[in-house]
PDB file of N, CA and C in Angstrom:
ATOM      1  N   UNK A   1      -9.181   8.145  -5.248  1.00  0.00           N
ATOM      2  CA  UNK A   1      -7.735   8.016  -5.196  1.00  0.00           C
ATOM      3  C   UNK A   1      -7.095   8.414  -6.522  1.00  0.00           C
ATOM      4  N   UNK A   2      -7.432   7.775  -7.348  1.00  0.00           N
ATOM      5  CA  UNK A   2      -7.091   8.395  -9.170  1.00  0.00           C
ATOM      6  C   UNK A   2      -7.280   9.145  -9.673  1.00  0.00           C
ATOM      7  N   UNK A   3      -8.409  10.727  -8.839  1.00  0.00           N
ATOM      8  CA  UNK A   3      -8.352  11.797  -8.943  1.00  0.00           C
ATOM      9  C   UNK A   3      -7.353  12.516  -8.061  1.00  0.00           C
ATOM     10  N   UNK A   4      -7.218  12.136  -6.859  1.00  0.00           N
ATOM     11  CA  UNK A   4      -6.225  13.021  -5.843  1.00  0.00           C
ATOM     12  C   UNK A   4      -7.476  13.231  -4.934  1.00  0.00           C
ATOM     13  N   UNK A   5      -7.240  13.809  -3.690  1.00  0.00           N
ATOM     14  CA  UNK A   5      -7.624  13.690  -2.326  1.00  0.00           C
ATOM     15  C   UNK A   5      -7.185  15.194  -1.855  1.00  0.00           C
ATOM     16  N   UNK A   6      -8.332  15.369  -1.157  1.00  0.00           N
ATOM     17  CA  UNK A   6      -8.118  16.874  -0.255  1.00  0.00           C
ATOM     18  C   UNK A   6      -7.598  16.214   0.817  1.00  0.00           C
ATOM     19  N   UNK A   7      -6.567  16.174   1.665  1.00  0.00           N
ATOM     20  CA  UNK A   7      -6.185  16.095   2.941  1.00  0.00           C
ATOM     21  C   UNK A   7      -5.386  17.116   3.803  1.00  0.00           C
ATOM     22  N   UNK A   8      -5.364  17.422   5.305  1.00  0.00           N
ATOM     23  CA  UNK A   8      -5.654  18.299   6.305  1.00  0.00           C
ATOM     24  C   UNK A   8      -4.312  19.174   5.533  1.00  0.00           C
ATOM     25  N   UNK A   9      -3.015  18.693   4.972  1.00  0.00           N
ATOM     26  CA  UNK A   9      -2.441  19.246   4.991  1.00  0.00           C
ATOM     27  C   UNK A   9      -2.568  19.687   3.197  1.00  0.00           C
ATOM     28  N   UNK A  10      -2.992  19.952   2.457  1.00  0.00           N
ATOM     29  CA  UNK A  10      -2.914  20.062   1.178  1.00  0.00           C
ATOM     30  C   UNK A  10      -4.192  18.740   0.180  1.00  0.00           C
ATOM     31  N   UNK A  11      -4.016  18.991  -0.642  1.00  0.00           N
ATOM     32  CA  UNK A  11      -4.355  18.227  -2.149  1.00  0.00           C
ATOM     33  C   UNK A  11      -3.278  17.354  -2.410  1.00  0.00           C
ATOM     34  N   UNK A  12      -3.609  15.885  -2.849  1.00  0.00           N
ATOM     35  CA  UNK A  12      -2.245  14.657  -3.369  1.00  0.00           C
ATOM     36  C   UNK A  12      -2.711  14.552  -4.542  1.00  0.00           C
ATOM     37  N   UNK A  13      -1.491  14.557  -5.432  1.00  0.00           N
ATOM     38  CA  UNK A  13      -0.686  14.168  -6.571  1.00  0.00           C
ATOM     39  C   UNK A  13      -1.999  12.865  -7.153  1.00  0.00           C
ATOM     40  N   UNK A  14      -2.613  13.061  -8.019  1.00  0.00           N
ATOM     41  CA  UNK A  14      -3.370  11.546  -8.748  1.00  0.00           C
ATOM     42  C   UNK A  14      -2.804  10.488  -8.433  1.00  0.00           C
ATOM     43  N   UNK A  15      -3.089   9.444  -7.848  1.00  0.00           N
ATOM     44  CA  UNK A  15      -2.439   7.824  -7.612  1.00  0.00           C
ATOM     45  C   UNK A  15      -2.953   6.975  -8.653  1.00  0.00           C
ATOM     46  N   UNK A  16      -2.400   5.832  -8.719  1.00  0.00           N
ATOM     47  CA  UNK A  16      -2.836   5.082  -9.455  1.00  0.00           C
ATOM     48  C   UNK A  16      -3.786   4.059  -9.075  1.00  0.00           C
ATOM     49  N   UNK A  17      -4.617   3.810  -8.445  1.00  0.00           N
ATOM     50  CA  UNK A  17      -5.056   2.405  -7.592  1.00  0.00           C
ATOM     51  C   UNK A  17      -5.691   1.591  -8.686  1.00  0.00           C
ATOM     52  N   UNK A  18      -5.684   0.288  -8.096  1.00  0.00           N
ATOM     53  CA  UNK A  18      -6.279  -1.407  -8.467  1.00  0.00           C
ATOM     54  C   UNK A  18      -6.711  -1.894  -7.753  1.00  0.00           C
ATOM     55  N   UNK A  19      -7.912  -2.619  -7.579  1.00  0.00           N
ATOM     56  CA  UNK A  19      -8.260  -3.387  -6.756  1.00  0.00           C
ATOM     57  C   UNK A  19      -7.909  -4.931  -7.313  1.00  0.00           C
ATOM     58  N   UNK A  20      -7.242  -5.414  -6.464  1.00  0.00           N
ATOM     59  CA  UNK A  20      -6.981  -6.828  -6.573  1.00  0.00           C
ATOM     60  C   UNK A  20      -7.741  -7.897  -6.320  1.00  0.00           C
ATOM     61  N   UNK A  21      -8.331  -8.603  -7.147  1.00  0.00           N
ATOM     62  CA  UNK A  21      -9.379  -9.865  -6.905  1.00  0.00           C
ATOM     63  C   UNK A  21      -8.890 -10.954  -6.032  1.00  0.00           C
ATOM     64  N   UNK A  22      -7.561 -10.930  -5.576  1.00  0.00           N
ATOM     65  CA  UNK A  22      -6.918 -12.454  -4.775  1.00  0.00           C
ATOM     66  C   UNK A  22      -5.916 -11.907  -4.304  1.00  0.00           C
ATOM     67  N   UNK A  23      -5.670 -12.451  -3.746  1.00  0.00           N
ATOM     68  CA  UNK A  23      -4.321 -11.984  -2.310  1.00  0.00           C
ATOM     69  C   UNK A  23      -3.234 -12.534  -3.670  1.00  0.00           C
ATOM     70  N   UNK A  24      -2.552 -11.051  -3.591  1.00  0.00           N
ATOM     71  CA  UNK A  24      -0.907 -11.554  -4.447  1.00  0.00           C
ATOM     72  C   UNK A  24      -0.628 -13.097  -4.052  1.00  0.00           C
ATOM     73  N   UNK A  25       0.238 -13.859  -5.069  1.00  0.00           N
ATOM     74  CA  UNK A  25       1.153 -14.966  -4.226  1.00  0.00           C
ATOM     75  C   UNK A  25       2.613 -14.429  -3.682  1.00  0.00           C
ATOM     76  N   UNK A  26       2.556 -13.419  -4.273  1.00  0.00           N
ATOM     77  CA  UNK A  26       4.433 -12.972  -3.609  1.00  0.00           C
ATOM     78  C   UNK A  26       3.888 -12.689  -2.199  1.00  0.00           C
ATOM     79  N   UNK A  27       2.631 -12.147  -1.419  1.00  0.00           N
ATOM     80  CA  UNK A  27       2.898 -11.756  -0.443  1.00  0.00           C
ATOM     81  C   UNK A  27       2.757 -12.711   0.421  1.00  0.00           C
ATOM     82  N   UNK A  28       3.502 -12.486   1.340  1.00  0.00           N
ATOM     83  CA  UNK A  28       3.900 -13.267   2.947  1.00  0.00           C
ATOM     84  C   UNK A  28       3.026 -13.156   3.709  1.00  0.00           C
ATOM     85  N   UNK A  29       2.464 -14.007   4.734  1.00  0.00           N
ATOM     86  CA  UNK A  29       1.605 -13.986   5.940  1.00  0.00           C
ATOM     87  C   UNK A  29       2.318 -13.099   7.020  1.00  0.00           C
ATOM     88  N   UNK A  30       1.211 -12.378   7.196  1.00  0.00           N
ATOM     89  CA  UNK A  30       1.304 -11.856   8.300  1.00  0.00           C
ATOM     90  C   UNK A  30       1.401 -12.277   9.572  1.00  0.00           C
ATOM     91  N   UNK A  31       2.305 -11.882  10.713  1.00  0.00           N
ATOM     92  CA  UNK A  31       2.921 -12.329  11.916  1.00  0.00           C
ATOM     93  C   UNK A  31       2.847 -11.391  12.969  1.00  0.00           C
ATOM     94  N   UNK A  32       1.876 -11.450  14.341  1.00  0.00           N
ATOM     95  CA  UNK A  32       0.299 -11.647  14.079  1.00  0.00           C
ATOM     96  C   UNK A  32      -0.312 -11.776  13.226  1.00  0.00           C
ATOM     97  N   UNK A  33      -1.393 -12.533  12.521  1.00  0.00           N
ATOM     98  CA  UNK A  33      -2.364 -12.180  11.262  1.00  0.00           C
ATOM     99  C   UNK A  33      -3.385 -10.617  11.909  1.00  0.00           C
ATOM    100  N   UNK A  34      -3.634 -10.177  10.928  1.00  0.00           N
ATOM    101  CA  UNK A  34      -4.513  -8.857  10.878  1.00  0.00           C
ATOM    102  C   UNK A  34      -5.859  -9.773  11.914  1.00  0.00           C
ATOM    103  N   UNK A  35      -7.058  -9.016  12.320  1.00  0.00           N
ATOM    104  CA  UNK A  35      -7.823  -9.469  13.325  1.00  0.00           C
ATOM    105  C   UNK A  35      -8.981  -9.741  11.898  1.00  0.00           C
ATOM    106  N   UNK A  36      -9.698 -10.345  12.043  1.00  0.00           N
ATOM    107  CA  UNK A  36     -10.783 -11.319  11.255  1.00  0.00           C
ATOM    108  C   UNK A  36     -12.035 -10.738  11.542  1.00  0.00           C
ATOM    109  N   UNK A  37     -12.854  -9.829  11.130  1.00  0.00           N
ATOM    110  CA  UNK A  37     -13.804  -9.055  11.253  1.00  0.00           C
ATOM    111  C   UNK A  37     -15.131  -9.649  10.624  1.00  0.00           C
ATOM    112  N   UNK A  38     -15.904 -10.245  10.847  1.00  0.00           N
ATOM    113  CA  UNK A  38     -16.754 -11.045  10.177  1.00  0.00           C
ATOM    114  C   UNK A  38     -17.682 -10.269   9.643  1.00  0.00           C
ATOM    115  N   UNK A  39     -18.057  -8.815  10.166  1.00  0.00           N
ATOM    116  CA  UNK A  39     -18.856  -7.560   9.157  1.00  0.00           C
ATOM    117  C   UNK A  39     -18.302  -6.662   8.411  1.00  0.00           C
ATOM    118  N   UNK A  40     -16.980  -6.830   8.237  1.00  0.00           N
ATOM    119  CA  UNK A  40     -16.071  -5.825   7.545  1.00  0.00           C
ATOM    120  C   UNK A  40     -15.205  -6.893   6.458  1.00  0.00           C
ATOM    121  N   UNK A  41     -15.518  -6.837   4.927  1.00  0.00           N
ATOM    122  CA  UNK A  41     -14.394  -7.528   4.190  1.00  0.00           C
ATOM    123  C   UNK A  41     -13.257  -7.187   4.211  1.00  0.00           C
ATOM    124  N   UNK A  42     -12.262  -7.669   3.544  1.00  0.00           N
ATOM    125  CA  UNK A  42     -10.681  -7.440   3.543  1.00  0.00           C
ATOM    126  C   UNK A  42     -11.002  -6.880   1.891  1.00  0.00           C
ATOM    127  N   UNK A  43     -10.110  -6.152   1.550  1.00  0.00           N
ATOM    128  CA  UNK A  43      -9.792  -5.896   0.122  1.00  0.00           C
ATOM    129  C   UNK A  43      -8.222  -5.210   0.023  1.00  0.00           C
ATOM    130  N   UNK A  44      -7.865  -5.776  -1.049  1.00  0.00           N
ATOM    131  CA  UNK A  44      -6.139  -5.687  -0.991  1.00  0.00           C
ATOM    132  C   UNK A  44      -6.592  -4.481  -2.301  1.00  0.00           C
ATOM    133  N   UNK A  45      -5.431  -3.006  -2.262  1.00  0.00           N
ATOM    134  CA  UNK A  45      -4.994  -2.520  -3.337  1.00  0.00           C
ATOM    135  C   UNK A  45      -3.954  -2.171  -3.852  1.00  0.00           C
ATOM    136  N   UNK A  46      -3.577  -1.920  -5.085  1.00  0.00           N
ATOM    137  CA  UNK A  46      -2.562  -1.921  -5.279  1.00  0.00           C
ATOM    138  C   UNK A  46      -2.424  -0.018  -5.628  1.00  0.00           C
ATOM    139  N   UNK A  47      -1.559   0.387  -4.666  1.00  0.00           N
ATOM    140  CA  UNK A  47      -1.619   1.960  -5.031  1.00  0.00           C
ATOM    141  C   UNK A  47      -0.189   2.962  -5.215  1.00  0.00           C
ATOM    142  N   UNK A  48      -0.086   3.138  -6.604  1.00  0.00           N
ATOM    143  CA  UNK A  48       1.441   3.760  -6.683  1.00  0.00           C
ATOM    144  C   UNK A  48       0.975   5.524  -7.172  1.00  0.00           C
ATOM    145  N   UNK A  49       1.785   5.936  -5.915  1.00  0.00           N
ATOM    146  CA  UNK A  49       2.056   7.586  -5.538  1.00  0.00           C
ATOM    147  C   UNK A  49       3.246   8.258  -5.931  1.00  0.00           C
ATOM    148  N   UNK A  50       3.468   9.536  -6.241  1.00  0.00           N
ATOM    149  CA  UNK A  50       4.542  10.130  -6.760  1.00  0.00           C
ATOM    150  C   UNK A  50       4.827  11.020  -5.767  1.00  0.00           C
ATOM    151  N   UNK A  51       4.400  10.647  -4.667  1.00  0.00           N
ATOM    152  CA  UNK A  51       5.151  11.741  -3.506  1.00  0.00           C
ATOM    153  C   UNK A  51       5.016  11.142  -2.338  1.00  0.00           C
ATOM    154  N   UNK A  52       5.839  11.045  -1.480  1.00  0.00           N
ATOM    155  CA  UNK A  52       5.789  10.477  -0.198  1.00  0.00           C
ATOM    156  C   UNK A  52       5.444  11.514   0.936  1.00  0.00           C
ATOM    157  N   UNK A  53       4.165  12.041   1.523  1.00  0.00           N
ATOM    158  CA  UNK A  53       3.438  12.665   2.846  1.00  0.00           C
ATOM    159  C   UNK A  53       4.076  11.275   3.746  1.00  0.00           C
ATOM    160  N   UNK A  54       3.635  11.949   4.905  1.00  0.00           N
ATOM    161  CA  UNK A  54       3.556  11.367   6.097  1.00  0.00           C
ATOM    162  C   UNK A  54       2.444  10.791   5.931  1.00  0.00           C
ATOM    163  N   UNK A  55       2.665   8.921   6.168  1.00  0.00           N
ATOM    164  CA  UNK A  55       1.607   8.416   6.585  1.00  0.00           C
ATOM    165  C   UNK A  55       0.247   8.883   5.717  1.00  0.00           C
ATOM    166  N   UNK A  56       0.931   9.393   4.287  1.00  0.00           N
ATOM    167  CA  UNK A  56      -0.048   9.386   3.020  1.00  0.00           C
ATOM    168  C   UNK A  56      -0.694   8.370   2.320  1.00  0.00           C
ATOM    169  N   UNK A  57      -0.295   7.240   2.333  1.00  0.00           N
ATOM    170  CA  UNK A  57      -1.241   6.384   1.680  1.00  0.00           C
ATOM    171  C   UNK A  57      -2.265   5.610   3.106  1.00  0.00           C
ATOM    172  N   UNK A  58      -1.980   5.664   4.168  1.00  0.00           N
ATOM    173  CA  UNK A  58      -2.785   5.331   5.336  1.00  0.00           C
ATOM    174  C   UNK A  58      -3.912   6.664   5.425  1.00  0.00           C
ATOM    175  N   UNK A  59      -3.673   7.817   4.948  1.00  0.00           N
ATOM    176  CA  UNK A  59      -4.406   8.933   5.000  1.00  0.00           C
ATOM    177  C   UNK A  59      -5.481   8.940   3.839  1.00  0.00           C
ATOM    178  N   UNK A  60      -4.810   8.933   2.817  1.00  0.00           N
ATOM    179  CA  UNK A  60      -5.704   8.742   1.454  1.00  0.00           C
ATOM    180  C   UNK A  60      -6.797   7.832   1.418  1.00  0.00           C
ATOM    181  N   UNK A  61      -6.581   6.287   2.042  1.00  0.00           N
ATOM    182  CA  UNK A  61      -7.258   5.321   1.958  1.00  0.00           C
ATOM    183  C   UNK A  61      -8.830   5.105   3.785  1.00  0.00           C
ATOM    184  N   UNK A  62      -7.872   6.194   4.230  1.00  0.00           N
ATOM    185  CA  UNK A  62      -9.325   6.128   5.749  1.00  0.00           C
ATOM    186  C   UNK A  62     -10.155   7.509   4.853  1.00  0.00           C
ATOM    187  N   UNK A  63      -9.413   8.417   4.249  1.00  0.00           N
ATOM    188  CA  UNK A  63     -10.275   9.120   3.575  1.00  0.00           C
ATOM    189  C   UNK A  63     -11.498   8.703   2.187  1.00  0.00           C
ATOM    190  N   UNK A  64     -11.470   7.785   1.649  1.00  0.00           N
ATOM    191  CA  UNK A  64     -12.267   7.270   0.713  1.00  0.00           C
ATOM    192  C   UNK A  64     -12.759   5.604   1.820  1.00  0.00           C
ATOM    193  N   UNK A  65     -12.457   5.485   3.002  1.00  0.00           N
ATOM    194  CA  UNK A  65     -13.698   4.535   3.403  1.00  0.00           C
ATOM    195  C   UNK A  65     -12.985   2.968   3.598  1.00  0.00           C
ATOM    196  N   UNK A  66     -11.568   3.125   3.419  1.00  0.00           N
ATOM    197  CA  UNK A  66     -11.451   2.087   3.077  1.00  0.00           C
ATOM    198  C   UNK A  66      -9.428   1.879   4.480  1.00  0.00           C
ATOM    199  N   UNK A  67      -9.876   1.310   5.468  1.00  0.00           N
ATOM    200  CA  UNK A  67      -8.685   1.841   6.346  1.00  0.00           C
ATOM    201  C   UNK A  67      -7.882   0.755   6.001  1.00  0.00           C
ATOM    202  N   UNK A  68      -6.245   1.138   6.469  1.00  0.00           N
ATOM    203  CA  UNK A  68      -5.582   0.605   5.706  1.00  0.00           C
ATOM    204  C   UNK A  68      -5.292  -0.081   7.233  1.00  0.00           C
ATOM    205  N   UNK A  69      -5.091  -1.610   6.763  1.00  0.00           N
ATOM    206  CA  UNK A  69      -4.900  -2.909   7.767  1.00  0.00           C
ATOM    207  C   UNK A  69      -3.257  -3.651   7.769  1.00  0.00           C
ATOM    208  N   UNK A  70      -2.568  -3.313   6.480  1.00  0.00           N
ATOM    209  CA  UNK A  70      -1.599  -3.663   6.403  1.00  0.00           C
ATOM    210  C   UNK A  70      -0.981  -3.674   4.917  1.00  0.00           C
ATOM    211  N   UNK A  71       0.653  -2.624   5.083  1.00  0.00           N
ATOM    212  CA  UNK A  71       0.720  -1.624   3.976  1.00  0.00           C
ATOM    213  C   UNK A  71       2.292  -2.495   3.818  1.00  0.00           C
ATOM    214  N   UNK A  72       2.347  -2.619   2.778  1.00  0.00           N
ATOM    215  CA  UNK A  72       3.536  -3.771   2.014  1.00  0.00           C
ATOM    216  C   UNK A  72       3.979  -2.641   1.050  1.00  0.00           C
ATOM    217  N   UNK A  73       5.372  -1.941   1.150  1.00  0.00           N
ATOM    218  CA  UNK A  73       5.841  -1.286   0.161  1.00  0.00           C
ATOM    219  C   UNK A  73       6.473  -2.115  -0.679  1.00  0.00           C
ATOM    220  N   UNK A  74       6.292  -1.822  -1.677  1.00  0.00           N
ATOM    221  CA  UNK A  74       7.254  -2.820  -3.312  1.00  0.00           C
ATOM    222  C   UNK A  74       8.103  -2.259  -3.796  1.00  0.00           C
ATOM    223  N   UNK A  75       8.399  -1.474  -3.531  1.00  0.00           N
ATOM    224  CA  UNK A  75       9.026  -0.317  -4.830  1.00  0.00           C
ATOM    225  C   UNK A  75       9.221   1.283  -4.486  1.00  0.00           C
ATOM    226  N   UNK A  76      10.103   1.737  -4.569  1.00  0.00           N
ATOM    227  CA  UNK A  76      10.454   3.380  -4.253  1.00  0.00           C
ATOM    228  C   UNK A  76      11.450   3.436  -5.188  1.00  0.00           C
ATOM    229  N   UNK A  77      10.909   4.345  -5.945  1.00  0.00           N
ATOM    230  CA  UNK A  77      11.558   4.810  -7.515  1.00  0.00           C
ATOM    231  C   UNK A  77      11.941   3.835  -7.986  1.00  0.00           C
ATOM    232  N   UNK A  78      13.214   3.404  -8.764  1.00  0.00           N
ATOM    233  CA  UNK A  78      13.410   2.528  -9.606  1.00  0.00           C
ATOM    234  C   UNK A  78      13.978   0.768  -9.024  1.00  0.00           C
ATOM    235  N   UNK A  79      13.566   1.007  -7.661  1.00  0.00           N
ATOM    236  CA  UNK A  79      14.077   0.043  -6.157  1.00  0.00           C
ATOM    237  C   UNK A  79      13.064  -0.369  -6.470  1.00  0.00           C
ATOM    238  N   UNK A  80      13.078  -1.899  -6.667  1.00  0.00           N
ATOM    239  CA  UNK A  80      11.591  -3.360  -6.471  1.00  0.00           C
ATOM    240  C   UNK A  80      12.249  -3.978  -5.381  1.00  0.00           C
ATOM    241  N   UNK A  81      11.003  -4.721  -5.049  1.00  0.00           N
ATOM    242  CA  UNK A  81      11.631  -6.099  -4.502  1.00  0.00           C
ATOM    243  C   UNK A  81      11.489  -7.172  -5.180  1.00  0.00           C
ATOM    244  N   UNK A  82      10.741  -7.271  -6.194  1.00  0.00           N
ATOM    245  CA  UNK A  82      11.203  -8.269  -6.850  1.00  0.00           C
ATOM    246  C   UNK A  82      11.516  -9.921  -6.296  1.00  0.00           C
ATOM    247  N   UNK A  83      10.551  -9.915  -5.284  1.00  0.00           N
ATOM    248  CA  UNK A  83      10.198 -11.723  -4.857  1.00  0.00           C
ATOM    249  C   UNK A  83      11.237 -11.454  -4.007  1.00  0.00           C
ATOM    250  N   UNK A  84      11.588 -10.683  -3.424  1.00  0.00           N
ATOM    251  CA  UNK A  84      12.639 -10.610  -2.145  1.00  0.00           C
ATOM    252  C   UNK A  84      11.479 -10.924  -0.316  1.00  0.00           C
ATOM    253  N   UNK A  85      12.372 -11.889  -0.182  1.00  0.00           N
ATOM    254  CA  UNK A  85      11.420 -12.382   1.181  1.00  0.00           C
ATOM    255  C   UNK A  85      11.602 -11.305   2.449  1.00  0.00           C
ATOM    256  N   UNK A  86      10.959 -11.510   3.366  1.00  0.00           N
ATOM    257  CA  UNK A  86      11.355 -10.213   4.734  1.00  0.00           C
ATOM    258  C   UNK A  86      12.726 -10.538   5.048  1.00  0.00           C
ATOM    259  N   UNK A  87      13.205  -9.371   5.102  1.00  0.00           N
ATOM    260  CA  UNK A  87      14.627  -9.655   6.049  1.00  0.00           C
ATOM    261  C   UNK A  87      15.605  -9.923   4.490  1.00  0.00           C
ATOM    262  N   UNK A  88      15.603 -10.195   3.473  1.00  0.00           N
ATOM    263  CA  UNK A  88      16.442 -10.392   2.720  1.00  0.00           C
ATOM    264  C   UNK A  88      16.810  -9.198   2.102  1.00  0.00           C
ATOM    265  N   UNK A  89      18.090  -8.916   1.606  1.00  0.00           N
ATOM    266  CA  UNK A  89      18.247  -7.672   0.943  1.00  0.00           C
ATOM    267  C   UNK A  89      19.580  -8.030   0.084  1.00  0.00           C
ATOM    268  N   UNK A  90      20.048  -6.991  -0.652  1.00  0.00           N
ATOM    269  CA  UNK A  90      20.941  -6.937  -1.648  1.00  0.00           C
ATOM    270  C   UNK A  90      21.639  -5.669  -1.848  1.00  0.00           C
ATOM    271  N   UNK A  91      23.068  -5.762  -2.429  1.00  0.00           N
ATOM    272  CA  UNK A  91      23.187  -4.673  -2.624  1.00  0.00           C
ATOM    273  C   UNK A  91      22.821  -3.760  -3.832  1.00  0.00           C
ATOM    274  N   UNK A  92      22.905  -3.102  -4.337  1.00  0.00           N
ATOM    275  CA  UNK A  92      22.029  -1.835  -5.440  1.00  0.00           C
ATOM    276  C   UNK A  92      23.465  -1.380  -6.340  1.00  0.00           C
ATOM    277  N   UNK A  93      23.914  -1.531  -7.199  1.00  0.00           N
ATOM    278  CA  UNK A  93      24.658  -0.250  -8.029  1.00  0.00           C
ATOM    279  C   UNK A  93      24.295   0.706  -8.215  1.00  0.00           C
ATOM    280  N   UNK A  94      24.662   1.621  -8.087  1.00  0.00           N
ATOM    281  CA  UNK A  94      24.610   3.068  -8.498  1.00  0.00           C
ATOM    282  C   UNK A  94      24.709   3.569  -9.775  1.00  0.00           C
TER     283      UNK A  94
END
């Protein structure tokens, strides 16, 4: 991922990834929970991209082995959420 990825449609931009040792506390339970796979671990990452593909970071991550179960955006350009719960929002200055 921190080199970049051949995928069907081109080469991606270097990402940054982390693997996270513990489930964030900002994040929220899931509603369904994800399904509980008792031969497959869970591993959360943290991965910031400088270009938005279609369904690129779900692509990047079945390509290195690792499918993506449930994708929490934080941030698009200088936009956080910043401990903002689902459904809450604000307005932005310009």
């Amino acid at each position: 991922l921190c080199a970049g990825l051949a995928l069907n449609d081109g080469p991606t931009l270097p990402a940054k990834a982390r693997c996270l040792r513990v489930v964030p506390d900002w994040l929220w339970e899931r509603d369904p929970p994800n399904r509980m796979r008792k031969s497959v671990p869970d591993s959360f990452i943290e991965l910031t991209i400088r270009e938005g593909r279609n369904r690129q970071v779900r692509r990047m991550t079945a390509a290195v082995g690792l499918p993506t179960l449930r994708l929490v955006r934080i941030a698009i350009g200088p936009y956080r959420l910043d401990g903002m719960a689902p459904g809450q929002w604000r307005e932005e200055v310009a």
